[in-house]
N, C-alpha and C. Protein backbone atom coordinates (compact mmCIF):
# COMPACT_ATOMS: atom_id res chain seq x y z
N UNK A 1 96.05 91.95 109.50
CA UNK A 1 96.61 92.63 110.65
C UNK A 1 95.85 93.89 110.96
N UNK A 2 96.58 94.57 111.44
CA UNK A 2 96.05 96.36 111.92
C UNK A 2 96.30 97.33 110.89
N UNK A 3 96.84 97.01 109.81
CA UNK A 3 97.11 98.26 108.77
C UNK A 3 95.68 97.73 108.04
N UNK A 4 95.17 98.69 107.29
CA UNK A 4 94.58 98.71 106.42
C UNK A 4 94.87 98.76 105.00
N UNK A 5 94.80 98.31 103.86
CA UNK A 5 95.14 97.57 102.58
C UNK A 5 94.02 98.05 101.72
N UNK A 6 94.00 99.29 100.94
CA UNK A 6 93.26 99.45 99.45
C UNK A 6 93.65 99.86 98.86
N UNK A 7 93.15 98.85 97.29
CA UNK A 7 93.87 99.27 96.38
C UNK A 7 93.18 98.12 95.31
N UNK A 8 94.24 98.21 94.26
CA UNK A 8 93.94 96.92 92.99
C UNK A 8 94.57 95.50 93.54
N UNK A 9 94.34 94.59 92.65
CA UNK A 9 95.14 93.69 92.88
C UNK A 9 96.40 93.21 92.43
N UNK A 10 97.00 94.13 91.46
CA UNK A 10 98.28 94.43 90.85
C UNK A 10 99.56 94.50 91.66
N UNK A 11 99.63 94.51 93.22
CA UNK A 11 100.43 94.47 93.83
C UNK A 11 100.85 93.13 94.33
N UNK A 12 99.27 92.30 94.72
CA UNK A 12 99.61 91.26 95.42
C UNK A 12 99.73 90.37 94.37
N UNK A 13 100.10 90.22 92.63
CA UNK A 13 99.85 89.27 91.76
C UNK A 13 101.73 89.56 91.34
N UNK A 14 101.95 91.10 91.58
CA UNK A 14 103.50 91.19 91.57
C UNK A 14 104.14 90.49 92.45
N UNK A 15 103.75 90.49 93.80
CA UNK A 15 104.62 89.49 95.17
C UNK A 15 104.71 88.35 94.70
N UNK A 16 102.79 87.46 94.43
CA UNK A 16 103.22 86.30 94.15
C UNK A 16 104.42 86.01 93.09
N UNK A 17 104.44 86.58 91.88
CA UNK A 17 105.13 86.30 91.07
C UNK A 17 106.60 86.18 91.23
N UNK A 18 107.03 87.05 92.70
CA UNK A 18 108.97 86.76 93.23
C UNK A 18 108.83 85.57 93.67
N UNK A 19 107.73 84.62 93.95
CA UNK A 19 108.17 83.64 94.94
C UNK A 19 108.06 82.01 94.00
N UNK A 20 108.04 81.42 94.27
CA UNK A 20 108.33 79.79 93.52
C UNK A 20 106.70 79.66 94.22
N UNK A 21 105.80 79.16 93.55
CA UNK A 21 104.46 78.68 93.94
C UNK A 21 104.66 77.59 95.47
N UNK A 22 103.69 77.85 95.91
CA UNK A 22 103.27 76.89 96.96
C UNK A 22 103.31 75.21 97.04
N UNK A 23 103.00 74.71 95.69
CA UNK A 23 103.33 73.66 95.78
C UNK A 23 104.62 72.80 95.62
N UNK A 24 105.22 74.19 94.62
CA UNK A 24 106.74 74.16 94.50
C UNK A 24 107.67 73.81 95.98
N UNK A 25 106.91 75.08 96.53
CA UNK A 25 107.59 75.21 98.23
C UNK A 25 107.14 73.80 99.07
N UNK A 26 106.28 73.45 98.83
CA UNK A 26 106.08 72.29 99.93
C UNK A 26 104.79 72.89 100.77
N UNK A 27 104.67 74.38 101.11
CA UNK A 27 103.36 74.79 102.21
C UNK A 27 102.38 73.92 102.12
N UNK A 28 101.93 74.13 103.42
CA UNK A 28 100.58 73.28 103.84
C UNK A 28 99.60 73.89 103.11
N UNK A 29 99.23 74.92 102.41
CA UNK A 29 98.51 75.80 101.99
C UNK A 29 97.06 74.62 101.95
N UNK A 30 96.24 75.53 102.65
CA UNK A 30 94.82 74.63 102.36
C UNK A 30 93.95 76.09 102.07
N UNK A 31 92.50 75.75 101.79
CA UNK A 31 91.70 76.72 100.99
C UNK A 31 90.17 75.91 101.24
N UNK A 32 89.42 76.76 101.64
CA UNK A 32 87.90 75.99 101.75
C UNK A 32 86.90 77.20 101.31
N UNK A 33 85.95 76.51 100.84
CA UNK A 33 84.51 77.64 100.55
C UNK A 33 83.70 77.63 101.40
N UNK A 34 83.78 78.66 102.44
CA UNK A 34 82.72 78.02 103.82
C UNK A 34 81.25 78.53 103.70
N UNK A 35 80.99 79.14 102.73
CA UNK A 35 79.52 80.08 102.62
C UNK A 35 79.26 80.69 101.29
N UNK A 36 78.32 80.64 100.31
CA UNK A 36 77.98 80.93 98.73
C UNK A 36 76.86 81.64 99.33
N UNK A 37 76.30 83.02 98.81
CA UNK A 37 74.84 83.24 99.12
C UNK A 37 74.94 83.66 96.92
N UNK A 38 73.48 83.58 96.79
CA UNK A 38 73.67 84.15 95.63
C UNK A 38 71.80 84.58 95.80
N UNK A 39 71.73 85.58 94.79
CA UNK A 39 70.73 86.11 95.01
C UNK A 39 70.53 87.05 93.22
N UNK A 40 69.99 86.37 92.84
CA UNK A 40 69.65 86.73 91.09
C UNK A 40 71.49 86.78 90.16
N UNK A 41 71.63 87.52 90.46
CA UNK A 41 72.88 87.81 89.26
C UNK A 41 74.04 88.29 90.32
N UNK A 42 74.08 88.29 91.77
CA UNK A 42 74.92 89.03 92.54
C UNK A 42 75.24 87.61 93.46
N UNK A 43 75.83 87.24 93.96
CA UNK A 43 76.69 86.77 95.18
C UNK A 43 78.03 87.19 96.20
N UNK A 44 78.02 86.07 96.96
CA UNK A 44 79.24 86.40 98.17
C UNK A 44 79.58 85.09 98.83
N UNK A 45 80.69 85.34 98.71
CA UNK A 45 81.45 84.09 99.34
C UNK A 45 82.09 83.71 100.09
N UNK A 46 82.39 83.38 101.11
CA UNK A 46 83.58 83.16 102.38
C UNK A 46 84.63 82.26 101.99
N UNK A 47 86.15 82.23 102.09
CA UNK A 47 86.73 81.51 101.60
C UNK A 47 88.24 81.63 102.98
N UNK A 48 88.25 80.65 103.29
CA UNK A 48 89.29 80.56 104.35
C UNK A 48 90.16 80.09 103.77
N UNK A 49 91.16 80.40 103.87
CA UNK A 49 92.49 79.95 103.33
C UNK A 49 93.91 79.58 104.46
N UNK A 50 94.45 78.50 104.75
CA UNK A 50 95.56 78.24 105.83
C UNK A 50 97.01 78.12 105.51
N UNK A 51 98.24 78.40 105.87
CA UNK A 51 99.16 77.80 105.35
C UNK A 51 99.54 79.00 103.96
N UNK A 52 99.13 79.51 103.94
CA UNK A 52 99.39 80.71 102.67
C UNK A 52 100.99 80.97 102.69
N UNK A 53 101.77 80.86 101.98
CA UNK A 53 103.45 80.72 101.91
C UNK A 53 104.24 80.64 103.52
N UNK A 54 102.85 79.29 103.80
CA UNK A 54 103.52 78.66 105.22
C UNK A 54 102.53 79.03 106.07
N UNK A 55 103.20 80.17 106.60
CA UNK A 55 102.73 80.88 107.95
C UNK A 55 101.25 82.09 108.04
N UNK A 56 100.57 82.03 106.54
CA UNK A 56 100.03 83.18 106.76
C UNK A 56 98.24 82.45 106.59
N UNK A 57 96.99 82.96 107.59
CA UNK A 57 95.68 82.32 107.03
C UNK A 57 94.96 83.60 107.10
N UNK A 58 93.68 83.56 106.26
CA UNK A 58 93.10 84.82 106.00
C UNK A 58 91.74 83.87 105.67
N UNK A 59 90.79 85.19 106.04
CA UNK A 59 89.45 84.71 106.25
C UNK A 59 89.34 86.03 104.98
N UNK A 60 88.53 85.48 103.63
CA UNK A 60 88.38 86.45 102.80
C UNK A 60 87.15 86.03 102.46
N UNK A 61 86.15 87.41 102.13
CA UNK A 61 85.26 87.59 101.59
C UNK A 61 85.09 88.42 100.33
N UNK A 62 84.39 87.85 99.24
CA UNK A 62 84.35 88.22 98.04
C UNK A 62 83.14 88.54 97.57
N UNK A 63 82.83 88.96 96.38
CA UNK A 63 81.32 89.70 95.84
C UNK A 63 81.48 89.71 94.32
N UNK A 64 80.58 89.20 93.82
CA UNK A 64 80.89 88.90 92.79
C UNK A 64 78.97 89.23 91.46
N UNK A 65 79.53 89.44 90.31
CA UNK A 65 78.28 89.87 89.81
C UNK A 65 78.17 89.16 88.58
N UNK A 66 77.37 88.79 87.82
CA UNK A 66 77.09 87.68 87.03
C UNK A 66 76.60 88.50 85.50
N UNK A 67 78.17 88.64 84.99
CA UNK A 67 78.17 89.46 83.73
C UNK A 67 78.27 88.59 82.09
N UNK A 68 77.54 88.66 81.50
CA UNK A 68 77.15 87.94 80.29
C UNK A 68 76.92 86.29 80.59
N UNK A 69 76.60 85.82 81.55
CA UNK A 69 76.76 84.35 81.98
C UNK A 69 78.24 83.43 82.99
N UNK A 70 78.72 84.84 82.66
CA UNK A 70 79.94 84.51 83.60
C UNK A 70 80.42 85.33 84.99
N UNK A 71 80.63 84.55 86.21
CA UNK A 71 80.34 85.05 87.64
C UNK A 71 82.09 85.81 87.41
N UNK A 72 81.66 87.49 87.81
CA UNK A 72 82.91 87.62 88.08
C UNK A 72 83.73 88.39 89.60
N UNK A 73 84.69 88.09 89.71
CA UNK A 73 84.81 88.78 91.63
C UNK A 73 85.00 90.46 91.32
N UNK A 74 84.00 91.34 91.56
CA UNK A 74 84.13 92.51 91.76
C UNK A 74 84.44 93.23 93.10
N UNK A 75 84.41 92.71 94.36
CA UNK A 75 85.79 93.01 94.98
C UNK A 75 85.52 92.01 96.75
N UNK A 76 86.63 92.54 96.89
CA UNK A 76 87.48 91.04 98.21
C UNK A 76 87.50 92.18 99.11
N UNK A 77 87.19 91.68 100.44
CA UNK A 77 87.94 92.27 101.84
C UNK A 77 88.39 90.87 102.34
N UNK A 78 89.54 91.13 102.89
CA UNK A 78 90.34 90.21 103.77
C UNK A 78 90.87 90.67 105.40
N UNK A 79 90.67 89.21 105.78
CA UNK A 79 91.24 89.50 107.12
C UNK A 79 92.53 88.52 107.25
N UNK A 80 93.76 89.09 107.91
CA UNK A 80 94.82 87.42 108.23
C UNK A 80 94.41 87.47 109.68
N UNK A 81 94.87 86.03 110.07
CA UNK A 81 94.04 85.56 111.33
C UNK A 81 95.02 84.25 111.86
């Protein structure tokens, strides 16, 4: 939306946790990887997501850095859409 959102991710892992999962619920929830760039030990990713507890889709982008052999997400901007 129009507010702006920073912070950890400790808030949005508390929400999920009031609600009964998605598949529980029935949502359409869908999820796609529309774009990987990677470039030595660093990448970025596009990840569209629809149907998010029903009604909600977000176009998120992530960044991620490739620490002891394992890729990890060092941080997300999101858009809902």
């Amino acid at each position: 939306g129009d507010e702006l959102m920073v912070g950890t991710p400790e808030p949005f892992f508390s929400d999920l946790g009031g609600h009964p999962s998605m598949a529980e619920s029935g949502a359409p929830y869908k999820a796609a990887i529309e774009d990987v760039h990677v470039a030595g030990r660093i990448a970025s990713a596009r990840v569209e997501e629809s149907g998010f507890f029903e009604a909600t889709s977000f176009v998120n982008y992530f960044h991620l850095l490739k620490v002891e052999g394992e890729w990890k997400i060092v941080s997300k901007a999101f858009q809902t859409v």
